[in-house]
C-alpha atoms as a PDB file:
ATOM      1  CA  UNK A   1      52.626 -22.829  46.959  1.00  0.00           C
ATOM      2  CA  UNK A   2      54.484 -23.154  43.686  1.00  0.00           C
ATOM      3  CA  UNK A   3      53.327 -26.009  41.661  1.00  0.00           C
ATOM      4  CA  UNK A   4      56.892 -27.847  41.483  1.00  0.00           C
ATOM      5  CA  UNK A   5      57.497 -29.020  37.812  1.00  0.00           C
ATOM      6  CA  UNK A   6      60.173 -30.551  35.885  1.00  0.00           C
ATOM      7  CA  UNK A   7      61.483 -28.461  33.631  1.00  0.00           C
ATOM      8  CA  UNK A   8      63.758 -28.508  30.403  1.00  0.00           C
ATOM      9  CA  UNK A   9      65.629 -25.265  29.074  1.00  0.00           C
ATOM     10  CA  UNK A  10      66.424 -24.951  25.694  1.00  0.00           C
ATOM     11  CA  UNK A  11      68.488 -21.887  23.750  1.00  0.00           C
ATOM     12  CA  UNK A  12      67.806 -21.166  20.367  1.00  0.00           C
ATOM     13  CA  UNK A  13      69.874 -18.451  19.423  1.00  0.00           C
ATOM     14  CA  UNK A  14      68.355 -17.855  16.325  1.00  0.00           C
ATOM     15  CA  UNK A  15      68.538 -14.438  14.785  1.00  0.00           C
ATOM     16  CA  UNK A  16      67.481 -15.212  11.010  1.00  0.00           C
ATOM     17  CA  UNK A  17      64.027 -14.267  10.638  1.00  0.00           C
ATOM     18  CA  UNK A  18      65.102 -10.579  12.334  1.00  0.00           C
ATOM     19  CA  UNK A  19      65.615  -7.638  10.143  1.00  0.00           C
ATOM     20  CA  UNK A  20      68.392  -6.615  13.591  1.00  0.00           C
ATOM     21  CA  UNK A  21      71.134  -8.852  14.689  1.00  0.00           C
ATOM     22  CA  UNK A  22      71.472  -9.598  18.136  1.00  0.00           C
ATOM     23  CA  UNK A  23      68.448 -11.719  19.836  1.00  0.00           C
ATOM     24  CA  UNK A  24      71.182 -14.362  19.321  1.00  0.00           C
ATOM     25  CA  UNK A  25      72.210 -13.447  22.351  1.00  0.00           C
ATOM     26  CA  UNK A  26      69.309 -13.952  24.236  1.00  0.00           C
ATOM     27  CA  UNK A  27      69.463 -17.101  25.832  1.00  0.00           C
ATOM     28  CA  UNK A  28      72.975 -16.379  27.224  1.00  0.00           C
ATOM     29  CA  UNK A  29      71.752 -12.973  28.502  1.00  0.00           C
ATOM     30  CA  UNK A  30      68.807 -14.850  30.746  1.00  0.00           C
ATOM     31  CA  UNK A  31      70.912 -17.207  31.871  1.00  0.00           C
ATOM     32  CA  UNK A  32      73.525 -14.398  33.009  1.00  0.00           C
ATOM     33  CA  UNK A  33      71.026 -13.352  35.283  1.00  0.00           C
ATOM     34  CA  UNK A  34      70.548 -16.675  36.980  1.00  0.00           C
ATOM     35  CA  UNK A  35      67.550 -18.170  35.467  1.00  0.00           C
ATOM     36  CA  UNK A  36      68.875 -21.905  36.089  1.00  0.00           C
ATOM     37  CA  UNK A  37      69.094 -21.770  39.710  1.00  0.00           C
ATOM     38  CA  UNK A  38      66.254 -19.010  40.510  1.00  0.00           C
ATOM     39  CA  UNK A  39      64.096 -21.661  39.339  1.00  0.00           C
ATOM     40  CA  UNK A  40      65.597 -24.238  41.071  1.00  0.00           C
ATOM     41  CA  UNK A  41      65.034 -22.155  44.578  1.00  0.00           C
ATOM     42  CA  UNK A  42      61.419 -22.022  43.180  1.00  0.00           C
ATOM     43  CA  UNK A  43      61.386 -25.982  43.976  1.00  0.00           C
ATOM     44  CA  UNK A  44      61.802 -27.120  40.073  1.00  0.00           C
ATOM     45  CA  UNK A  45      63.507 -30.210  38.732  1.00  0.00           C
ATOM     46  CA  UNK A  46      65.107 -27.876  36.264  1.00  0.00           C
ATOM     47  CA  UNK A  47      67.469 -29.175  33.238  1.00  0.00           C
ATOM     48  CA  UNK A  48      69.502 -27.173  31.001  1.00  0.00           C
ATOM     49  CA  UNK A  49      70.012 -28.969  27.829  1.00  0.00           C
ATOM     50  CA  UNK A  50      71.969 -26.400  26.536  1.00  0.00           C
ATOM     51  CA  UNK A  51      71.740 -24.018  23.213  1.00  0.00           C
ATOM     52  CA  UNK A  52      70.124 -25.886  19.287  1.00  0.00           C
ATOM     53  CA  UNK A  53      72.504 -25.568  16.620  1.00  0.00           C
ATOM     54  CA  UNK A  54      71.695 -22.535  14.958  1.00  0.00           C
ATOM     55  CA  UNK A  55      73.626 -20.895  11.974  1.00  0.00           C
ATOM     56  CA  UNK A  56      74.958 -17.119  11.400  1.00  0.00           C
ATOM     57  CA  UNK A  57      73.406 -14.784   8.439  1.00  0.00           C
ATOM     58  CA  UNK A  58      76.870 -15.196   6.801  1.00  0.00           C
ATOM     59  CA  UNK A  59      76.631 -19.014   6.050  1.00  0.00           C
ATOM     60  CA  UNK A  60      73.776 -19.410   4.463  1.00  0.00           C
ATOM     61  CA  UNK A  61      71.691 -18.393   1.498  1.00  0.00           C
ATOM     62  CA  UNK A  62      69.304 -15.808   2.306  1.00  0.00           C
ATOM     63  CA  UNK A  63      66.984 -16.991  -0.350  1.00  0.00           C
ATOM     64  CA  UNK A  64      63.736 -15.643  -1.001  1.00  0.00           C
ATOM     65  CA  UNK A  65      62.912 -11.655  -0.353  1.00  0.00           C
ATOM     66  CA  UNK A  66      59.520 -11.773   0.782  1.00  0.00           C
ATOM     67  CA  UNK A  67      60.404 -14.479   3.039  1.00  0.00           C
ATOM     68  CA  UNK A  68      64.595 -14.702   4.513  1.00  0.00           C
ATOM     69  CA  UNK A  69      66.326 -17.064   5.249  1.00  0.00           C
ATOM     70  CA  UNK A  70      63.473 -19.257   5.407  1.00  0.00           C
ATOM     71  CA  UNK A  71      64.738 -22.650   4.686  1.00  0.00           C
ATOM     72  CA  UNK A  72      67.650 -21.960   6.930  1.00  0.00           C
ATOM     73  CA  UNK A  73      64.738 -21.130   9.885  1.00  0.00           C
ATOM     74  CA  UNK A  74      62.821 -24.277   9.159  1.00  0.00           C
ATOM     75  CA  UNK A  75      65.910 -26.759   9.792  1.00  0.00           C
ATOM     76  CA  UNK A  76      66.219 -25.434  12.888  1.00  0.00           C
ATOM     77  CA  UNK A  77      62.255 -25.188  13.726  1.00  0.00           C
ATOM     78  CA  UNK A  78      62.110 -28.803  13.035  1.00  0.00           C
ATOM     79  CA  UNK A  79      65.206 -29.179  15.733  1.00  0.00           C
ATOM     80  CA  UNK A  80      63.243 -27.341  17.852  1.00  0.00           C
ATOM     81  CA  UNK A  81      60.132 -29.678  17.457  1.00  0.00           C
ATOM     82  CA  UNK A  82      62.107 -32.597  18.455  1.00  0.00           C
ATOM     83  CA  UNK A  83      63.013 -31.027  21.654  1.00  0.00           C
ATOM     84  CA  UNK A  84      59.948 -29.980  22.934  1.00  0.00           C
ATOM     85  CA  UNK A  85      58.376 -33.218  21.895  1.00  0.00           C
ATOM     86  CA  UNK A  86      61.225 -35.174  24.014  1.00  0.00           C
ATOM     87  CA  UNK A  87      60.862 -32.740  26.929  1.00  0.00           C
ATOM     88  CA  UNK A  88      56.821 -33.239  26.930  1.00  0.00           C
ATOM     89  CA  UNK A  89      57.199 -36.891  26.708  1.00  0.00           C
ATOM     90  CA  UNK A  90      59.258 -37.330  30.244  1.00  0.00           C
ATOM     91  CA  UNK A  91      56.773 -34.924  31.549  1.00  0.00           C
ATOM     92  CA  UNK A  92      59.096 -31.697  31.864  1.00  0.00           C
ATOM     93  CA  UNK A  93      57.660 -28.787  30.762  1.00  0.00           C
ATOM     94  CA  UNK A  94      59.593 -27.276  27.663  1.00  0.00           C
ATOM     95  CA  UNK A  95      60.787 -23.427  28.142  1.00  0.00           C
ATOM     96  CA  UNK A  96      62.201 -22.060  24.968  1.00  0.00           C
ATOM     97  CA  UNK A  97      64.707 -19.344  25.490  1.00  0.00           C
ATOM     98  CA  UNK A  98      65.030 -16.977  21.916  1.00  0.00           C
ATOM     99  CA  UNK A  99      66.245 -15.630  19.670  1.00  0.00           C
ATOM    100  CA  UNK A 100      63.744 -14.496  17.388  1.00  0.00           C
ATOM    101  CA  UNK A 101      59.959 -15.094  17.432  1.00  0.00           C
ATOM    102  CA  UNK A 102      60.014 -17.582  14.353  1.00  0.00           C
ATOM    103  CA  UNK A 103      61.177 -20.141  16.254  1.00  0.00           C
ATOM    104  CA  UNK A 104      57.785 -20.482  17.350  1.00  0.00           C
ATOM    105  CA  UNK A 105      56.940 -22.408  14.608  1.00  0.00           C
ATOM    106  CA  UNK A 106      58.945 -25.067  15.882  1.00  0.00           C
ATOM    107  CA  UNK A 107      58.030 -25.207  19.246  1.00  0.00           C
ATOM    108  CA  UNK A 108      54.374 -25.286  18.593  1.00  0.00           C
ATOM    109  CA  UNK A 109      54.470 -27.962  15.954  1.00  0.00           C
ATOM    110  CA  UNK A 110      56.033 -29.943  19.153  1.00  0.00           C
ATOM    111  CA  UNK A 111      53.586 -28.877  21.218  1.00  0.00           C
ATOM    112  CA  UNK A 112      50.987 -30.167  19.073  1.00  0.00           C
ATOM    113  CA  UNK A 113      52.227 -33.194  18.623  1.00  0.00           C
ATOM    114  CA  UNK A 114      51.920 -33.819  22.176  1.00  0.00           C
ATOM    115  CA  UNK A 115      48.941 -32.140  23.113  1.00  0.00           C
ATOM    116  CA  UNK A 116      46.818 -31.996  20.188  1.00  0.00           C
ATOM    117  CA  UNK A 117      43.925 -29.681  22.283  1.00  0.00           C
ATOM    118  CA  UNK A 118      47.339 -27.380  23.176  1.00  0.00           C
ATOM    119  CA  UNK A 119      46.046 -23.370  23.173  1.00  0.00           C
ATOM    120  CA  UNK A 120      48.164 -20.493  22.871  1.00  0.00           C
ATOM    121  CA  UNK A 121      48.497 -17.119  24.609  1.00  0.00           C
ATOM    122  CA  UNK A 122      50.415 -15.115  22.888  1.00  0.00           C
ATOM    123  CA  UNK A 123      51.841 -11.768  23.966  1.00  0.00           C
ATOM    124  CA  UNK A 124      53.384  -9.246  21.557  1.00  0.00           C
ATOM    125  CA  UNK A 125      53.221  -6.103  20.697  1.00  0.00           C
ATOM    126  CA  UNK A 126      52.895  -7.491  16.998  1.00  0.00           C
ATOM    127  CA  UNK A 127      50.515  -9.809  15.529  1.00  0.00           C
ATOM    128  CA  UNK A 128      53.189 -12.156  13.689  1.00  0.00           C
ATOM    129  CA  UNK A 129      50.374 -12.433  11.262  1.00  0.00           C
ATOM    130  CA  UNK A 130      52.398 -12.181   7.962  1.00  0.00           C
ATOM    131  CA  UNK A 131      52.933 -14.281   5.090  1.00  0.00           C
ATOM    132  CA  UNK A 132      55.355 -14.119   2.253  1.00  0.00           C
ATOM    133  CA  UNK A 133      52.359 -12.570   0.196  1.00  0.00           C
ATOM    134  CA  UNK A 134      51.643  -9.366   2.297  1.00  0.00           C
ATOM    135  CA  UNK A 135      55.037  -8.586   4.318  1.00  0.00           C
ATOM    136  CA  UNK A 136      56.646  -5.237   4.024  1.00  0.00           C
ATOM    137  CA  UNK A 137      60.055  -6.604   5.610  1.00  0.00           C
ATOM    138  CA  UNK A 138      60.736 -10.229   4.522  1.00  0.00           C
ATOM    139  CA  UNK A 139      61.195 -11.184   8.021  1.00  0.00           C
ATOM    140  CA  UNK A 140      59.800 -14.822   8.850  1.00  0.00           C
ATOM    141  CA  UNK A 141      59.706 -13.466  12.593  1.00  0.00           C
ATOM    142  CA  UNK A 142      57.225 -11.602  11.239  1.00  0.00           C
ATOM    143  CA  UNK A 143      55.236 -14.606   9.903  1.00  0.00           C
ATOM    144  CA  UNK A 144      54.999 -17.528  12.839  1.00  0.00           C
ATOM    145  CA  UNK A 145      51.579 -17.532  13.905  1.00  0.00           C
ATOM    146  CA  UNK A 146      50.124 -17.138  10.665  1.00  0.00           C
ATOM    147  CA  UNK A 147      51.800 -20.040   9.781  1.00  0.00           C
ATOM    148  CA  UNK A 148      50.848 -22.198  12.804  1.00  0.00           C
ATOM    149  CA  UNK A 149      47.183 -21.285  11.681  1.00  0.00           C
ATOM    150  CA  UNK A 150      47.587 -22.281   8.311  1.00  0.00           C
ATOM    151  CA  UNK A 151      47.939 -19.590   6.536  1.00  0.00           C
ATOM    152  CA  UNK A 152      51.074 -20.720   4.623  1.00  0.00           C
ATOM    153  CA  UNK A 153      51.673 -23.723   5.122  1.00  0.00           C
ATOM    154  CA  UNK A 154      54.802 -24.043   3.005  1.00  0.00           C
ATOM    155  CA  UNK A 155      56.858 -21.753   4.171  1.00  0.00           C
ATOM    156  CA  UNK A 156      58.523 -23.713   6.632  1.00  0.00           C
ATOM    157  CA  UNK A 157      58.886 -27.478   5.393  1.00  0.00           C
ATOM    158  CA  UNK A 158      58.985 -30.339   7.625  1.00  0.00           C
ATOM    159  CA  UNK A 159      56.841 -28.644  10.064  1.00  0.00           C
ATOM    160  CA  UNK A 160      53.537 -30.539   8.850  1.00  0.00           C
ATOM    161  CA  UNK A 161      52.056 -27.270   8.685  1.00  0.00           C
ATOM    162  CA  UNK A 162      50.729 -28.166   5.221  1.00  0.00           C
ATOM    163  CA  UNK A 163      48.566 -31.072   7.442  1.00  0.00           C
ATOM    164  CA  UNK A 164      47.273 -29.470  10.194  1.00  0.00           C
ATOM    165  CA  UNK A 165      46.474 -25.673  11.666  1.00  0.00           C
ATOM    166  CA  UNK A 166      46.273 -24.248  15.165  1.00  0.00           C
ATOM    167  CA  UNK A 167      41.846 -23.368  15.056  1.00  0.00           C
ATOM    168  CA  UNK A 168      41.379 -19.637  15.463  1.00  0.00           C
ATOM    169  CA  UNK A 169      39.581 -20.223  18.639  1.00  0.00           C
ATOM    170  CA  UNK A 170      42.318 -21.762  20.210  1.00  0.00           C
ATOM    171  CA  UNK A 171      44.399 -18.552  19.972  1.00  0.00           C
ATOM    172  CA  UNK A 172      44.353 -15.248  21.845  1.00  0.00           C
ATOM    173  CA  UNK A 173      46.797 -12.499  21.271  1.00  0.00           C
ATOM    174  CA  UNK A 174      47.593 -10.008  24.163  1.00  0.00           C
ATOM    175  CA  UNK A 175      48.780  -6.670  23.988  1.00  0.00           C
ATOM    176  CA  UNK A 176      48.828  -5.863  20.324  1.00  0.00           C
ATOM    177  CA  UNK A 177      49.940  -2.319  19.775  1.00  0.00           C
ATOM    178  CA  UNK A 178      51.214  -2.618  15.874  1.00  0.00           C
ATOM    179  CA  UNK A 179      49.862  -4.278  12.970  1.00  0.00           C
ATOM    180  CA  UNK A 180      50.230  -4.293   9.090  1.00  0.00           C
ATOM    181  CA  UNK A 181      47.704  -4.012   6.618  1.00  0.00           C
ATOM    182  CA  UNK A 182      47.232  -7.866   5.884  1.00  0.00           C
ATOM    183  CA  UNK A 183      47.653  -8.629   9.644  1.00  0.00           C
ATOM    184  CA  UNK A 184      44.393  -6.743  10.079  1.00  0.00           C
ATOM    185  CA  UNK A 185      42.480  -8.085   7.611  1.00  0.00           C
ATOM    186  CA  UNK A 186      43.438 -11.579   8.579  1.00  0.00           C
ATOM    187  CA  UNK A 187      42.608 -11.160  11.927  1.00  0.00           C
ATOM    188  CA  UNK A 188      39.005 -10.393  11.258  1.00  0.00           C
ATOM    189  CA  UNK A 189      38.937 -12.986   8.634  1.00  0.00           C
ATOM    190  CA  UNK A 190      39.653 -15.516  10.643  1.00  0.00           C
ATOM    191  CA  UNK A 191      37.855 -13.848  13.842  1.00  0.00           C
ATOM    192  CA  UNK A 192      41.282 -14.072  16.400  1.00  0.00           C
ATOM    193  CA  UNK A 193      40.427 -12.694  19.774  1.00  0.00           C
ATOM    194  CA  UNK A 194      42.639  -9.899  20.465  1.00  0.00           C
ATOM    195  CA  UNK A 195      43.491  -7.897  23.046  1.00  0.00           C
ATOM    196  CA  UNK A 196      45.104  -4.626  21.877  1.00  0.00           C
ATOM    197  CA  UNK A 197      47.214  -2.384  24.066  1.00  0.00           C
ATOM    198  CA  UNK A 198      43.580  -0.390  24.532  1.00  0.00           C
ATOM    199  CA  UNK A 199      41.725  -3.174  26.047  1.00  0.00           C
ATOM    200  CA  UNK A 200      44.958  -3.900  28.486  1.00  0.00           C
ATOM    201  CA  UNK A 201      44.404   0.136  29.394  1.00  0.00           C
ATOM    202  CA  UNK A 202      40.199   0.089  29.759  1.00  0.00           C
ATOM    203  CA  UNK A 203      40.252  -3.435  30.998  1.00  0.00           C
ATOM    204  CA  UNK A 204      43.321  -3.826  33.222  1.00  0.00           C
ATOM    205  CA  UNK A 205      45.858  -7.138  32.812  1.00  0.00           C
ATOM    206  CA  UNK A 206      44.896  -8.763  35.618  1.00  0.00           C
ATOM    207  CA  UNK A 207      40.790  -8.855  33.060  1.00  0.00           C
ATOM    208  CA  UNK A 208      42.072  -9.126  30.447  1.00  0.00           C
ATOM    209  CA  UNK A 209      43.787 -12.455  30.668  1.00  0.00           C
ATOM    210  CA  UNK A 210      41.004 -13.715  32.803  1.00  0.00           C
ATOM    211  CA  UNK A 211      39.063 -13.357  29.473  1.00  0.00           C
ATOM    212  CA  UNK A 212      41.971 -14.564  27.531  1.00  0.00           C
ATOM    213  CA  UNK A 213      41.601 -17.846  29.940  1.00  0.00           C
ATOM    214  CA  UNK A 214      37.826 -18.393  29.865  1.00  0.00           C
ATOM    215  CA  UNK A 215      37.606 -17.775  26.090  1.00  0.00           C
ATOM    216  CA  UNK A 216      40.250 -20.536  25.292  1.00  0.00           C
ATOM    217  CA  UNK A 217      38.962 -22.885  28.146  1.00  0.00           C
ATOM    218  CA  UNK A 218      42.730 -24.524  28.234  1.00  0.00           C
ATOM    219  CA  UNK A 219      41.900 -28.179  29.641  1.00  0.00           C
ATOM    220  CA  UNK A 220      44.489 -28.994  32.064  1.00  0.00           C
ATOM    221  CA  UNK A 221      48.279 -29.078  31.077  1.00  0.00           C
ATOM    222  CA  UNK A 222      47.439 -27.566  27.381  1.00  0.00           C
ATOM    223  CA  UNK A 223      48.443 -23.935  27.609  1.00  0.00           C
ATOM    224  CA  UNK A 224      51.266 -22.770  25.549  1.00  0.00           C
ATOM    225  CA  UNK A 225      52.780 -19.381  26.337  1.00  0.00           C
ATOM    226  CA  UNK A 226      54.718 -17.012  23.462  1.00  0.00           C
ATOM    227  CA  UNK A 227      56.082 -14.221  25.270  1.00  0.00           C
ATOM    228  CA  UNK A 228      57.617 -11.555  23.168  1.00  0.00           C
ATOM    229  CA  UNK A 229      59.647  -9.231  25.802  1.00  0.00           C
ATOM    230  CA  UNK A 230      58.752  -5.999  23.114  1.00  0.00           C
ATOM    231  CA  UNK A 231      55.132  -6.493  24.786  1.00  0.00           C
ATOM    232  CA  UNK A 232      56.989  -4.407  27.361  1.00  0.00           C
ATOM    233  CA  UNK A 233      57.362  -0.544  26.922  1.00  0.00           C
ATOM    234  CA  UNK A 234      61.258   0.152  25.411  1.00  0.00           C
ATOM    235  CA  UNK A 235      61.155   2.675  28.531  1.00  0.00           C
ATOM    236  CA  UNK A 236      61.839  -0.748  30.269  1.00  0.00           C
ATOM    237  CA  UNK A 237      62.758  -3.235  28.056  1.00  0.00           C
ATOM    238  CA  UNK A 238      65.115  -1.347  25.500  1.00  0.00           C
ATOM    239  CA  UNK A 239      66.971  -4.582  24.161  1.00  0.00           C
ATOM    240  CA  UNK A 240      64.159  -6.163  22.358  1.00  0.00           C
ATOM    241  CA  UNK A 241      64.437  -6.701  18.537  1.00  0.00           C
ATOM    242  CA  UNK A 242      61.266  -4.951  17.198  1.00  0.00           C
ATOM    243  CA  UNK A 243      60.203  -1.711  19.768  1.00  0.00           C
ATOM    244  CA  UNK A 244      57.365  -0.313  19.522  1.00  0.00           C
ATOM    245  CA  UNK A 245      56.412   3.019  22.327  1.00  0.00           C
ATOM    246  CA  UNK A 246      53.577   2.410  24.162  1.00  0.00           C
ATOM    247  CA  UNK A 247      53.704  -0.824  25.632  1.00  0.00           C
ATOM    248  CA  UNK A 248      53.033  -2.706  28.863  1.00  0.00           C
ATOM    249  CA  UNK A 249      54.339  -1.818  32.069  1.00  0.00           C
ATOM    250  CA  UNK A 250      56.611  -4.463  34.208  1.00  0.00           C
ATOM    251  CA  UNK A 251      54.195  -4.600  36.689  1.00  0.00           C
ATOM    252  CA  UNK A 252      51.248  -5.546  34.604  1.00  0.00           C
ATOM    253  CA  UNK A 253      53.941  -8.364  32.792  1.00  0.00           C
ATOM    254  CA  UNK A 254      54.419  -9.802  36.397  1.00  0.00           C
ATOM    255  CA  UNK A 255      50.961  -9.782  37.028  1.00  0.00           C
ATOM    256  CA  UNK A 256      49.743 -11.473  33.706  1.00  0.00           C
ATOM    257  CA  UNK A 257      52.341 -13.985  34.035  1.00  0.00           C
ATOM    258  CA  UNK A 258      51.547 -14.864  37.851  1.00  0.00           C
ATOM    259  CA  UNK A 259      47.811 -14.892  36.759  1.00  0.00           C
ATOM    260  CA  UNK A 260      48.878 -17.843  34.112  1.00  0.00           C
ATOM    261  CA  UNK A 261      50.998 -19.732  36.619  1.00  0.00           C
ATOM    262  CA  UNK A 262      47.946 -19.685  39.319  1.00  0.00           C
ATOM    263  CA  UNK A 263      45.646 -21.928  36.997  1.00  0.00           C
ATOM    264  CA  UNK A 264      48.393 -24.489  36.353  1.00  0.00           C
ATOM    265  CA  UNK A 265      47.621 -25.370  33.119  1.00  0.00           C
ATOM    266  CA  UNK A 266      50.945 -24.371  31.548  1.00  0.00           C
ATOM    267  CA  UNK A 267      52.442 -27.270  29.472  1.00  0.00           C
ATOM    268  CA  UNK A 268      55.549 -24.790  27.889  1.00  0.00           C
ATOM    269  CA  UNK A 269      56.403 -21.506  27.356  1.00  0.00           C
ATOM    270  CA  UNK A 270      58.436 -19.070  25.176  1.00  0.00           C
ATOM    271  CA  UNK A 271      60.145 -15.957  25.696  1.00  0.00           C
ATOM    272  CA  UNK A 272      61.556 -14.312  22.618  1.00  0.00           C
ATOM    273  CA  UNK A 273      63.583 -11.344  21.436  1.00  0.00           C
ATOM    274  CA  UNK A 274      65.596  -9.996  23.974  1.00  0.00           C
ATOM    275  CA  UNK A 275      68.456  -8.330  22.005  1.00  0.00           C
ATOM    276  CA  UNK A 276      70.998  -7.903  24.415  1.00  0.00           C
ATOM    277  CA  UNK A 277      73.056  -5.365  21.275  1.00  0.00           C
ATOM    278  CA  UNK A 278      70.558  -2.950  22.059  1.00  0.00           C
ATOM    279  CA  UNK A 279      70.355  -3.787  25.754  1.00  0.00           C
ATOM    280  CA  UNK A 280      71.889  -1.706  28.407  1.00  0.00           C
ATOM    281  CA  UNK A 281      73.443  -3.382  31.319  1.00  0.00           C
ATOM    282  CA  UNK A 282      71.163  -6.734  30.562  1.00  0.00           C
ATOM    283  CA  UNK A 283      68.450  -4.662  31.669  1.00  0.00           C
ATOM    284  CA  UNK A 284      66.034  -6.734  28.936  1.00  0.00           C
ATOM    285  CA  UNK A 285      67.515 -10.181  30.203  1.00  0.00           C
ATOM    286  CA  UNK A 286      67.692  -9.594  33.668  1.00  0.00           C
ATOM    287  CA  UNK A 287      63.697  -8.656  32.651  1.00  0.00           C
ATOM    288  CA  UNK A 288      63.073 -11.582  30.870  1.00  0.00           C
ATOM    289  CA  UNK A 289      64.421 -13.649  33.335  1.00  0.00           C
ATOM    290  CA  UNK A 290      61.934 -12.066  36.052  1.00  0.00           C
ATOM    291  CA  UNK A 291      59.249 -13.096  34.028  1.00  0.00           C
ATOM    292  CA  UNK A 292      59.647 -16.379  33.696  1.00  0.00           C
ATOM    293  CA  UNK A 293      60.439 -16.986  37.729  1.00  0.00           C
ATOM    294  CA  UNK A 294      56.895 -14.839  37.822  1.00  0.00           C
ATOM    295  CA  UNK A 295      55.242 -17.316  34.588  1.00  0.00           C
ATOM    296  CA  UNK A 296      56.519 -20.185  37.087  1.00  0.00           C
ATOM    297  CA  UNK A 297      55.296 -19.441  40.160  1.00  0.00           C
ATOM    298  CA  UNK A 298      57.214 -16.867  41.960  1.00  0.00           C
ATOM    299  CA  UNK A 299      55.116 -14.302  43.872  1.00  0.00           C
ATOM    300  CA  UNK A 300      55.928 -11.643  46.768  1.00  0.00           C
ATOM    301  CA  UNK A 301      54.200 -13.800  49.402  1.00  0.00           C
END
């Protein structure tokens, strides 16, 4: 039986911290393909509260080049926070519909504010690991969850990131398949669990999040899903910002998704960089949109 929730929808059609244009169009390219009401025929007190004011490349200073648009980013991260801490606050679970994957520094300073134990899956086929000090791009998508754990804390101001950190152990990344050379080393420095796109392929999904669970020990209503839809293999999801070959079939998506929405401990969720530019026939949103129905309780039976 699905575990009926209350739900808030936000867009934030941000496409800043993206070396490609188009994941702006992301959060009208799930909704296209019915995400409001599929939900709602899932049981869910479901409200759309419509799209954050975000602005275009072309009205704002691009600033520094080892980190874009960053200040531009922020003021909409800390929009972002407000949201998700209103949405927790009535009890609705917040569901964050990207744009690109740096609005996660937003959502999880939100989170945090409201659930201060919150953990955090996060799937990608990146780590997001990047600061302004060892990115080859520039590109704050690049840079979110390094910055939720601290490790530069004044990139984004008005965040509080300069106060408080996500703890390693709180974190698990799934599906990893591409990582720079100071992602690396930051992962063993700080000692992140990760599963790469090997594990997923000697372990099976259905294991590996079943470690991903018991390692972060999520008490109840403190899990925090990032979904990056280039976890998926391009063969299936070609309008994502970042592809990378070799990823996760839709199958084992569904299943790690379904696998999360059994324990009930989600308290929000994420699901970032569809680029519906590169899509073909909203393919990637009709996708994403599956996912979440799956994330929130939809099964076969």
């Amino acid at each position: 039986m699905t575990d009926q929730r209350k739900i808030d929808v936000v867009g934030v059609p941000l496409d800043l911290g993206a070396g490609l244009r188009g994941v702006d169009v992301g959060p009208s390219a799930m909704r296209h393909a019915g995400l409001v009401p599929r939900l709602r025929q899932l049981g869910h007190d479901v409200v759309d509260v419509g799209n954050l004011p975000t602005p275009v490349a072309e009205s704002v200073e691009e600033g520094s080049h080892s980190a874009r648009f960053a200040q531009s980013v922020a003021e909409v991260c800390r929009a972002l926070r407000s949201s998700v801490c209103a949405s927790l606050l009535r009890g609705a679970t917040p569901l964050i519909l990207g744009g690109d994957h740096s609005l996660a520094a937003g959502s999880i300073a939100g989170v945090l504010d409201q659930r201060p134990d919150v953990r955090v899956i996060w799937f990608d086929a990146h780590g997001d690991l990047n600061t302004p000090a060892t990115t080859p791009s520039g590109n704050v998508h690049g840079m979110p969850l390094a910055v939720a754990l601290g490790q530069a804390p004044d990139l984004f101001p008005g965040l509080d990131w300069d106060q408080r950190r996500l703890s390693p152990e709180r974190v698990v990344l799934v599906g990893v398949r591409s990582l720079d050379p100071g992602e690396r080393d930051l992962v063993r420095h700080l000692g992140l669990r990760v599963f790469t796109i090997a594990d997923v392929d000697k372990l099976g999904i259905y294991e590996v999040i079943q470690r991903a669970l018991d390692h972060l020990k999520p008490p109840d209503g403190t899990l925090h899903v990032s979904f990056d839809v280039d976890i998926v293999d391009p063969l299936f999801a070609p309008g994502v910002g970042t592809p990378a070959s070799g990823g996760i079939t839709i199958r084992e998506a569904h299943l790690a998704l379904e696998t999360i929405a059994q324990t009930r401990m989600l308290c929000s969720a994420e699901i970032v960089e569809v680029n519906a530019i590169r899509d073909h026939e909203n393919r990637t949103g009709q996708l994403a949109t599956d996912l979440i129905l799956s994330a929130f309780g939809q099964t076969i039976l």
